[in-house]
Protein backbone atom coordinates (compact mmCIF):
# COMPACT_ATOMS: atom_id res chain seq x y z
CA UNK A 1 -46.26 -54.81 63.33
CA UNK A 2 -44.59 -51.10 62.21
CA UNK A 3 -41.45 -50.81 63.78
CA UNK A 4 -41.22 -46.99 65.79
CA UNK A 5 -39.79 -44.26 64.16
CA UNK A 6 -36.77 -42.84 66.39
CA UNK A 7 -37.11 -38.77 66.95
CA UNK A 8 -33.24 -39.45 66.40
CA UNK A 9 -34.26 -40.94 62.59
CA UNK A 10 -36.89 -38.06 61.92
CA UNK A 11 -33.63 -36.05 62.52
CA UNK A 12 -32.11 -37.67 59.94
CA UNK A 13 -35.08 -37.38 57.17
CA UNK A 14 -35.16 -33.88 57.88
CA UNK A 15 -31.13 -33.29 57.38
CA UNK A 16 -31.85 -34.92 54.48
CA UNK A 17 -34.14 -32.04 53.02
CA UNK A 18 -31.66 -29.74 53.93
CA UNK A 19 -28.94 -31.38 52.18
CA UNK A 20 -31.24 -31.52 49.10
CA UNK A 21 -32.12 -27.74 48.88
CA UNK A 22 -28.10 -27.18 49.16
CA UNK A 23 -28.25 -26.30 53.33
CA UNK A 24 -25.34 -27.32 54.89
CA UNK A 25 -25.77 -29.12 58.72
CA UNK A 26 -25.00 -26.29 61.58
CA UNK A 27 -25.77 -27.98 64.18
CA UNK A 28 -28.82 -30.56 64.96
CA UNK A 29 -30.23 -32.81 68.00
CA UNK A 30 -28.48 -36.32 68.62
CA UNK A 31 -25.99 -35.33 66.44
CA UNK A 32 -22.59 -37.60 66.96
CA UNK A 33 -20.16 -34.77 65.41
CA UNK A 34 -22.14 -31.75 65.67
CA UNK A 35 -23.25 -29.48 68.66
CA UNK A 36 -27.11 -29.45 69.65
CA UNK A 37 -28.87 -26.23 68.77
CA UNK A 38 -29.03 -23.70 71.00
CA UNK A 39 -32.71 -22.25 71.61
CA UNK A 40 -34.09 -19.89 69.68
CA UNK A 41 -35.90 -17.60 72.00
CA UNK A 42 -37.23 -19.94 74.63
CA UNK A 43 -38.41 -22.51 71.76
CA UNK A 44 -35.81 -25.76 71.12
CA UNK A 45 -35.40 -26.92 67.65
CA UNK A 46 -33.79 -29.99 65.90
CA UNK A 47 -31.31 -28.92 63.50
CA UNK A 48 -29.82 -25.59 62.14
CA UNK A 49 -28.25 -25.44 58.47
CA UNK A 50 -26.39 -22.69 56.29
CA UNK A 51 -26.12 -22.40 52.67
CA UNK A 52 -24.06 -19.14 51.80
CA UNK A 53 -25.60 -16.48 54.09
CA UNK A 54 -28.91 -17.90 53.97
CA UNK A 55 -29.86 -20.21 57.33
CA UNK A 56 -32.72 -22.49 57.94
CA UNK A 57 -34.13 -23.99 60.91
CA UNK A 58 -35.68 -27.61 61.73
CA UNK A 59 -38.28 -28.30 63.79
CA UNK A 60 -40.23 -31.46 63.84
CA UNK A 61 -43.43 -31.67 65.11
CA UNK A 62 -45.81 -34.58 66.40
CA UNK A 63 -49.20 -35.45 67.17
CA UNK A 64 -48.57 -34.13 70.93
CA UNK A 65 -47.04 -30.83 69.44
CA UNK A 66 -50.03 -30.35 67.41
CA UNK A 67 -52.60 -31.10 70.23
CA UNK A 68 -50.84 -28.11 71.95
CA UNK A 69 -51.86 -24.85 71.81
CA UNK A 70 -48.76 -23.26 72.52
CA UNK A 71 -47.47 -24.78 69.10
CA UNK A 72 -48.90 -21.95 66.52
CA UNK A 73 -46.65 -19.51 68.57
CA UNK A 74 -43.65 -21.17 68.10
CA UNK A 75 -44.17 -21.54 64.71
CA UNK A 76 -45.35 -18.04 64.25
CA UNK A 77 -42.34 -16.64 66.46
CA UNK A 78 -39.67 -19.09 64.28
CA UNK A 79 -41.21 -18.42 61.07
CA UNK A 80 -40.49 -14.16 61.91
CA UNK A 81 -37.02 -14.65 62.44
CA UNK A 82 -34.59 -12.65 60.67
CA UNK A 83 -30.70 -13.38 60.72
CA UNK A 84 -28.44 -10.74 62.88
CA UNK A 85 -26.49 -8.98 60.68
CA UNK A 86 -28.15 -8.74 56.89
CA UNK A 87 -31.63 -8.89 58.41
CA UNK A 88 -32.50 -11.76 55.54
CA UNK A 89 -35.39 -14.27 56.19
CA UNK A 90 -34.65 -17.79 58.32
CA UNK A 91 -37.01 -20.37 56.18
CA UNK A 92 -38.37 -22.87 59.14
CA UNK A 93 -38.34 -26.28 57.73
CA UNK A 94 -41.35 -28.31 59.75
CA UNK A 95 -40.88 -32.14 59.97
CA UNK A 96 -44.05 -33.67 60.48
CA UNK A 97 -45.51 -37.37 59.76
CA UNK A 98 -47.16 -38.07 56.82
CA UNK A 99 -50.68 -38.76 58.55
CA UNK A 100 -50.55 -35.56 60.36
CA UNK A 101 -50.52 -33.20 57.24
CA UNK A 102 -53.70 -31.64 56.94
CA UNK A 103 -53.66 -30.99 60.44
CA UNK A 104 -50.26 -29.07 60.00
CA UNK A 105 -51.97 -27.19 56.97
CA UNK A 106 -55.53 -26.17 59.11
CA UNK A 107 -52.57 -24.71 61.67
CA UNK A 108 -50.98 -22.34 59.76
CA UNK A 109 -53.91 -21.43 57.64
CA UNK A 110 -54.31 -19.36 61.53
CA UNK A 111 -50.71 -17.56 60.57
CA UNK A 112 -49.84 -14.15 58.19
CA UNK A 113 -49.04 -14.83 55.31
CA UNK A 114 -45.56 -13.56 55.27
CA UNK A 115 -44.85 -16.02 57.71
CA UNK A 116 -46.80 -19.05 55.55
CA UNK A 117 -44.41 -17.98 52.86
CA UNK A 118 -41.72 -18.58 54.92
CA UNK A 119 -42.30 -22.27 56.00
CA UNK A 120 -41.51 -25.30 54.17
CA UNK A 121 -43.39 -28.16 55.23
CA UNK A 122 -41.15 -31.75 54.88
CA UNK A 123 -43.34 -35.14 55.03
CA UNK A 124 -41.76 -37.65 57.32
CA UNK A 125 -42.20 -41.06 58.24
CA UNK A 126 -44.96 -41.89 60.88
């Protein structure tokens, strides 16, 4: 029997990545010392991280999320965002389990390709 993977533990495999590429944690969902996110736009994410003046967003995506249509705008409308100030890209860090990869990649295949460039796609547990 394979035990459930918590949202809460996808969470914490995708902090992980950030920690890894130097991001520091801003602020991420079922955190115990660290505010939720605020939404960007109208879209929620999981976790928000900083490394120098450079920021990078989570967002972790599941079977449900991909059998939605609404889906390719939020990625399209997260992977466009620029910060305030020095107008400098936000990479969008999508979570998303292992089995549901190629599906992820036949998704944005459907975005430009400045906003491809600015995804990073991390491979989770199912």
């Amino acid at each position: 029997m394979k035990k459930m993977i918590s949202h809460k533990d996808r969470v914490d495999k995708l902090i992980n990545h950030f920690w890894k590429d130097g991001y520091l944690t801003v602020s991420r969902k079922h955190g115990q010392y660290l505010p939720s996110p605020n939404p960007i736009g109208k879209y929620d994410v999981d976790a928000i991280g900083k490394y120098k003046k450079k920021y990078v967003i989570g967002l972790i995506l599941n079977k449900e999320d991909l059998d939605n249509p609404k889906t390719l705008n939020k990625i399209k409308y997260l992977s466009s965002r620029n910060t305030k100030y020095s107008s400098s890209k936000v990479k969008l860090f999508l979570g998303v389990p292992g089995n549901l990869l190629e599906k992820v990649r036949d998704l944005l295949l459907q975005l430009p390709s400045e906003n491809v460039e600015n995804i990073k796609i991390v491979t989770l547990p199912e």
